[in-house]
Protein backbone atom coordinates (compact mmCIF):
# COMPACT_ATOMS: atom_id res chain seq x y z
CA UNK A 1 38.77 17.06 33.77
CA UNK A 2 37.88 16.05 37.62
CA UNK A 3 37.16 12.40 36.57
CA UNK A 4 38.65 11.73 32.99
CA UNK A 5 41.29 13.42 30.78
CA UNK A 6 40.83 13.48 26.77
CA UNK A 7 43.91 13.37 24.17
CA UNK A 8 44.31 13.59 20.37
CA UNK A 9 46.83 10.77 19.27
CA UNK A 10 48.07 9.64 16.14
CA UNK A 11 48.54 5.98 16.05
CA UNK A 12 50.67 5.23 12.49
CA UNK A 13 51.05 1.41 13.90
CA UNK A 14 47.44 0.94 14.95
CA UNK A 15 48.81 -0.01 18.83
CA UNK A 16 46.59 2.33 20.69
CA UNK A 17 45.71 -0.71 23.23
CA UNK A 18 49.28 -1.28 23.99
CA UNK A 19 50.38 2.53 23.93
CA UNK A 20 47.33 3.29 26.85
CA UNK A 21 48.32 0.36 28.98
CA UNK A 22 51.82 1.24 29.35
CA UNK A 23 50.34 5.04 30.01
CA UNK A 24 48.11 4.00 32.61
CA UNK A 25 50.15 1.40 34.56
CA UNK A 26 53.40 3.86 35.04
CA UNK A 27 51.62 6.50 35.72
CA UNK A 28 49.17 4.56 38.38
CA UNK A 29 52.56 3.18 39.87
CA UNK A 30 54.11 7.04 40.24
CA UNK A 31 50.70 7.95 41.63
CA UNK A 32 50.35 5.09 43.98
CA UNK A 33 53.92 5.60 45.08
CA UNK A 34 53.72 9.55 45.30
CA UNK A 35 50.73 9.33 47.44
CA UNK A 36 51.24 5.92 49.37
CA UNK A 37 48.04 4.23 47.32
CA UNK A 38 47.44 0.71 46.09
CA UNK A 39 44.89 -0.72 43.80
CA UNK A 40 43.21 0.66 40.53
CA UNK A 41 43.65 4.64 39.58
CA UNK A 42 41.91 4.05 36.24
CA UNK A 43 38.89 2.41 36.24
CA UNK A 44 37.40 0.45 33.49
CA UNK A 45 38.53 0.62 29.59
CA UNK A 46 39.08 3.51 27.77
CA UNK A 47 36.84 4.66 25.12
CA UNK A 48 38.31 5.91 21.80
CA UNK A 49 36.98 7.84 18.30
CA UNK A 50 38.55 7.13 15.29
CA UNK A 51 38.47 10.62 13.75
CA UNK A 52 38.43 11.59 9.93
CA UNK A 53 41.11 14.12 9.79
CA UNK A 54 40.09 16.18 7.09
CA UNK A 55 36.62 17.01 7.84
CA UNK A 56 36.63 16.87 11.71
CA UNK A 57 40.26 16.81 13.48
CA UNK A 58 40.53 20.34 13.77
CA UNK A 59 36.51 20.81 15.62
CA UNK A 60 37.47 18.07 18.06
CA UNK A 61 40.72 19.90 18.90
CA UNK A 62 38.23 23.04 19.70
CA UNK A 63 36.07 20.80 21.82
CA UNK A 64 38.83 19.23 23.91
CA UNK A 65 39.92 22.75 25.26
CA UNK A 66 36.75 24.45 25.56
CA UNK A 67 35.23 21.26 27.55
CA UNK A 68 36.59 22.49 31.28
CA UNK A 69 34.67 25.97 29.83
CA UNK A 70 31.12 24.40 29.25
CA UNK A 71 31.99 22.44 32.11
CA UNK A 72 31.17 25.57 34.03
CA UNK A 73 35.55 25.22 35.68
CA UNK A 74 36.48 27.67 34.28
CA UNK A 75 35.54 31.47 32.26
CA UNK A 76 38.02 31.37 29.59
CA UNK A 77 39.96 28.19 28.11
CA UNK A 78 43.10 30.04 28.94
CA UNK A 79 42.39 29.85 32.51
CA UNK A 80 42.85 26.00 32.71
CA UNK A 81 46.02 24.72 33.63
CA UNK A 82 45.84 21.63 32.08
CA UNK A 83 44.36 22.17 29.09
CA UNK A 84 46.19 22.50 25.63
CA UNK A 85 45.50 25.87 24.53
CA UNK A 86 48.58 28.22 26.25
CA UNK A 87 51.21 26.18 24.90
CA UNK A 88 49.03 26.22 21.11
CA UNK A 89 48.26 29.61 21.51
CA UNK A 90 51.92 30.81 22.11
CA UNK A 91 51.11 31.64 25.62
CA UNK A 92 53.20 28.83 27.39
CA UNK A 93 55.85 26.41 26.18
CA UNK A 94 56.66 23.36 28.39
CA UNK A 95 60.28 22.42 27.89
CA UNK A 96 59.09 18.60 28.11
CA UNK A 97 56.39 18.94 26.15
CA UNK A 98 54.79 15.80 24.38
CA UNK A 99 52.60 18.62 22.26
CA UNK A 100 52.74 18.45 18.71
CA UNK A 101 51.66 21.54 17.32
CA UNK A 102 52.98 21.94 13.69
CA UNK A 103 49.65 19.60 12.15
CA UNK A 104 46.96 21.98 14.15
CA UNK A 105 48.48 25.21 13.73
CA UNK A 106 49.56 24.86 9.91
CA UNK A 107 45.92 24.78 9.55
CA UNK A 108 45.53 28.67 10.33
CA UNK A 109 48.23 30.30 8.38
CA UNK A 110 51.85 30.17 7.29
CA UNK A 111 53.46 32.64 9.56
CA UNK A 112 53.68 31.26 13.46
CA UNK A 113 52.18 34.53 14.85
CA UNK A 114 49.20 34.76 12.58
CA UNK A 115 48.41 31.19 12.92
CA UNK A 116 48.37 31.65 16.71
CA UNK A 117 46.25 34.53 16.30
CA UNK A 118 43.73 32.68 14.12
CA UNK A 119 43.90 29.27 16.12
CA UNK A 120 42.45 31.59 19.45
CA UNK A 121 39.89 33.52 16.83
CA UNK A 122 38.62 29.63 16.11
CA UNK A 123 39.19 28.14 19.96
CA UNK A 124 36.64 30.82 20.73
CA UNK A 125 34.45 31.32 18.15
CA UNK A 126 33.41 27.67 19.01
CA UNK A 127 31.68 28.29 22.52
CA UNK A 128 28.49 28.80 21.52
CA UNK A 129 28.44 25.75 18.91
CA UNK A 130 27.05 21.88 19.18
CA UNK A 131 29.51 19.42 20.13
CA UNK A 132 30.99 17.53 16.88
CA UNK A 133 30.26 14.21 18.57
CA UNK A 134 26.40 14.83 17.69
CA UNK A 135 28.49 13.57 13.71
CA UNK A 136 30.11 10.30 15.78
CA UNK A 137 28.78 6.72 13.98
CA UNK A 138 28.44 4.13 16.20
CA UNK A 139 30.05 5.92 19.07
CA UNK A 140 33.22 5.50 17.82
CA UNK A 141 33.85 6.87 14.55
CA UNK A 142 34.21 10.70 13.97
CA UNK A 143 33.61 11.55 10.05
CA UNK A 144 30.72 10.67 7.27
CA UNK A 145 29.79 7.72 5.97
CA UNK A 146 32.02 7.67 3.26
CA UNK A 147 34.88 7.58 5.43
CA UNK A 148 33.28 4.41 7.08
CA UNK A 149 32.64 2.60 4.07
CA UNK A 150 36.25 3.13 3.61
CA UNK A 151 37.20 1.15 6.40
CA UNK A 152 34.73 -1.27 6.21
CA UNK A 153 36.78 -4.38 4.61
CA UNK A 154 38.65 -4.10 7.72
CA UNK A 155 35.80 -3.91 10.24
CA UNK A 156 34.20 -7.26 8.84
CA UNK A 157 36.85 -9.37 9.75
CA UNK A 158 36.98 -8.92 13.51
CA UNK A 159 33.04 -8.94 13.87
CA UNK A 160 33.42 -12.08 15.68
CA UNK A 161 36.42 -11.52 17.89
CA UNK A 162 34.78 -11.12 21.67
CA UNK A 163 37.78 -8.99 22.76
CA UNK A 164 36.63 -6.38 20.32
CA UNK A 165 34.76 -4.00 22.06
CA UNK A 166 30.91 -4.62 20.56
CA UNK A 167 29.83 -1.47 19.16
CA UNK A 168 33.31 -1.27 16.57
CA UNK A 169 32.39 -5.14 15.38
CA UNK A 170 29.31 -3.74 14.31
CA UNK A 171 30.11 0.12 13.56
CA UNK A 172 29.37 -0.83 9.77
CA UNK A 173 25.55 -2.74 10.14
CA UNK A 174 22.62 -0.81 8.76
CA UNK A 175 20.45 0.92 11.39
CA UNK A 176 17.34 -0.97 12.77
CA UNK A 177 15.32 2.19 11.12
CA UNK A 178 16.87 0.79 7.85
CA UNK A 179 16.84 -2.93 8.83
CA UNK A 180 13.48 -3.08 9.56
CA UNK A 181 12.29 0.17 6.83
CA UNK A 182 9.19 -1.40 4.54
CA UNK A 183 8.24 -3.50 7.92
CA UNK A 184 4.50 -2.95 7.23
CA UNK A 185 4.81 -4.98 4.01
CA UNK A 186 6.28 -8.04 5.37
CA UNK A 187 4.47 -11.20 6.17
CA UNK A 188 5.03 -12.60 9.54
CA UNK A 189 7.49 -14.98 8.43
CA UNK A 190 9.78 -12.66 6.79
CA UNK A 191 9.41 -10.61 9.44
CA UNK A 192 10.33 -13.18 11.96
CA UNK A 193 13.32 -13.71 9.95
CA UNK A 194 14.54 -10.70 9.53
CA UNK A 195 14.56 -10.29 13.85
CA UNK A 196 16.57 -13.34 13.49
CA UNK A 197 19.11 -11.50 10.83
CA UNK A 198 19.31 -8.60 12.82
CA UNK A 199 19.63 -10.54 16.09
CA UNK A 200 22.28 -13.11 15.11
CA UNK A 201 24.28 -11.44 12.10
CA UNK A 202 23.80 -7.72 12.60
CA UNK A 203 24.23 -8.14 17.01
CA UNK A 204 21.43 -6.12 17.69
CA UNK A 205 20.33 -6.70 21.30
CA UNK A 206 16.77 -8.13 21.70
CA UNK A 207 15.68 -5.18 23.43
CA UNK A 208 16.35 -2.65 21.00
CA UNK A 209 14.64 -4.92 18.59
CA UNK A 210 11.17 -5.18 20.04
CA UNK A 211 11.44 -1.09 20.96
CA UNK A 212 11.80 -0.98 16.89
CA UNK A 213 9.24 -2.90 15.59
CA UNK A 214 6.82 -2.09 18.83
CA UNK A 215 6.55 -6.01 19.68
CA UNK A 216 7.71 -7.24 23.52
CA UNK A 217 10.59 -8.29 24.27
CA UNK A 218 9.30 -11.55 25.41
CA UNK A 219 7.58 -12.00 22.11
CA UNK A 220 11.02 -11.08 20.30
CA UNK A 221 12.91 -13.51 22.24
CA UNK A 222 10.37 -16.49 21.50
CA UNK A 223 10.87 -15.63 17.42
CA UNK A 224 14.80 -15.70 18.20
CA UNK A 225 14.79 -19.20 19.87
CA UNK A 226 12.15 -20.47 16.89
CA UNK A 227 14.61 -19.09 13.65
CA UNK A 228 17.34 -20.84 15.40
CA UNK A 229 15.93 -24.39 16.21
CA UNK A 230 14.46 -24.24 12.20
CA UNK A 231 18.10 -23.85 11.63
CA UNK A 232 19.35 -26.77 13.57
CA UNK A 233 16.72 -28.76 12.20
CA UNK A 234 17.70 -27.48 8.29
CA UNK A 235 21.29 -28.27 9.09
CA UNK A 236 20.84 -31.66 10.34
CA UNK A 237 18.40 -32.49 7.89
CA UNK A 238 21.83 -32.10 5.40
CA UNK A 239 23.76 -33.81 7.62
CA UNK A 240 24.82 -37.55 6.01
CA UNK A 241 23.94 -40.34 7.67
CA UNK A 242 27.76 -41.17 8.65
CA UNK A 243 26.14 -44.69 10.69
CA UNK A 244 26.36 -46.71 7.23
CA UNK A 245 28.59 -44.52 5.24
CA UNK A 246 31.29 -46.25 3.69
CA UNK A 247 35.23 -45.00 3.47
């Protein structure tokens, strides 16, 4: 596209971070150098969807192609130079190609020909339809919640590593909706700590909070800073007196 480029990689060693920084800074020093450049040609992080092969792989290959199309760049996904779908379709074949094709078109037939055939009856048989991303959870996974409960012993581990982009620490934490469900029944100090749970242990930003249960922010954010001095205060109020302990 004019101001970002998409790509479908498998990643059997789970290195995606390391793979896209040695993409970005070659290619940013053959662009710099080609057109006599300095600085940044990539700006900020990349954003990535872990995708659940079997029920959505093959509609997100059908959206990468026909986005230049519904872009309004171009009438057919043919017409796109550097799109995908010639060299899948038959049309083209690079002789350096980095395009693996086997996975995709396997998925339309045994014979090469008719899977071709099929793969362009699908590629365009998908312009009128929504976007699969309207399926994504959390903005970064592609698939149901079963697949996400699959993956969710190792999602809680990381939830406190900062370098971890936020929303994949918390991909796996109930909705506020369900958080916050039978609110009308709670008393004011269960509600008060649940903000806190949802606040502290779930990461929930205070904002989105207050928007949930209709209270202001401000009001939110006093509740917050009460929860956690009662906590400071329970913890000390464990704490031994170390001044006349004796070792």
């Amino acid at each position: 596209m004019s101001t970002h480029y998409h790509l479908i990689l498998e990643t059997p060693d789970g290195n995606i971070s390391r793979g896209m920084h040695l993409l970005h800074s070659t290619y940013a020093q053959y662009f710099n150098k080609r057109h006599d450049f300095v600085g940044h040609v990539f700006q900020g992080r990349f954003h990535s969807i872990l995708v659940q092969r079997e029920l959505y792989l093959l509609e997100l290959c059908r959206y990468i192609v026909l986005n230049p199309l519904r872009a309004g760049l171009v009438k057919h996904p043919g017409e796109y130079i550097w799109s995908s779908f010639n060299e899948m379709a038959g049309i083209v074949r690079q002789e350096d190609s980095i395009l693996s094709t086997e996975w995709v078109l396997s998925r339309f037939g045994t014979e090469l020909d008719e899977a071709r055939k099929n793969y362009i009856h699908f590629i365009l048989e998908g312009i009128d339809k929504p976007s699969p991303f309207s399926h994504t959870i959390g903005k970064i996974f592609l698939g149901n919640k079963e697949f996400l409960s699959s993956l969710e012993n190792i999602l809680k581990p990381v939830i406190n590593k900062k370098s971890i982009p936020r929303e994949q620490r918390y991909a796996y934490r109930p909705t506020l909706s369900e958080v916050f469900k039978h609110s009308d029944c709670f008393t004011k100090e269960f509600r008060n700590k649940v903000i806190f749970h949802a606040y502290s242990a779930l990461g929930y930003q205070q904002v989105d909070i207050a928007r949930q249960i209709n209270l202001h922010e401000i009001t939110v954010n006093r509740i917050i800073k009460a929860e956690h001095s009662k906590r400071n205060i329970e913890y000390l109020s464990l704490t031994p007196n170390v001044k006349n302990a004796k070792f």
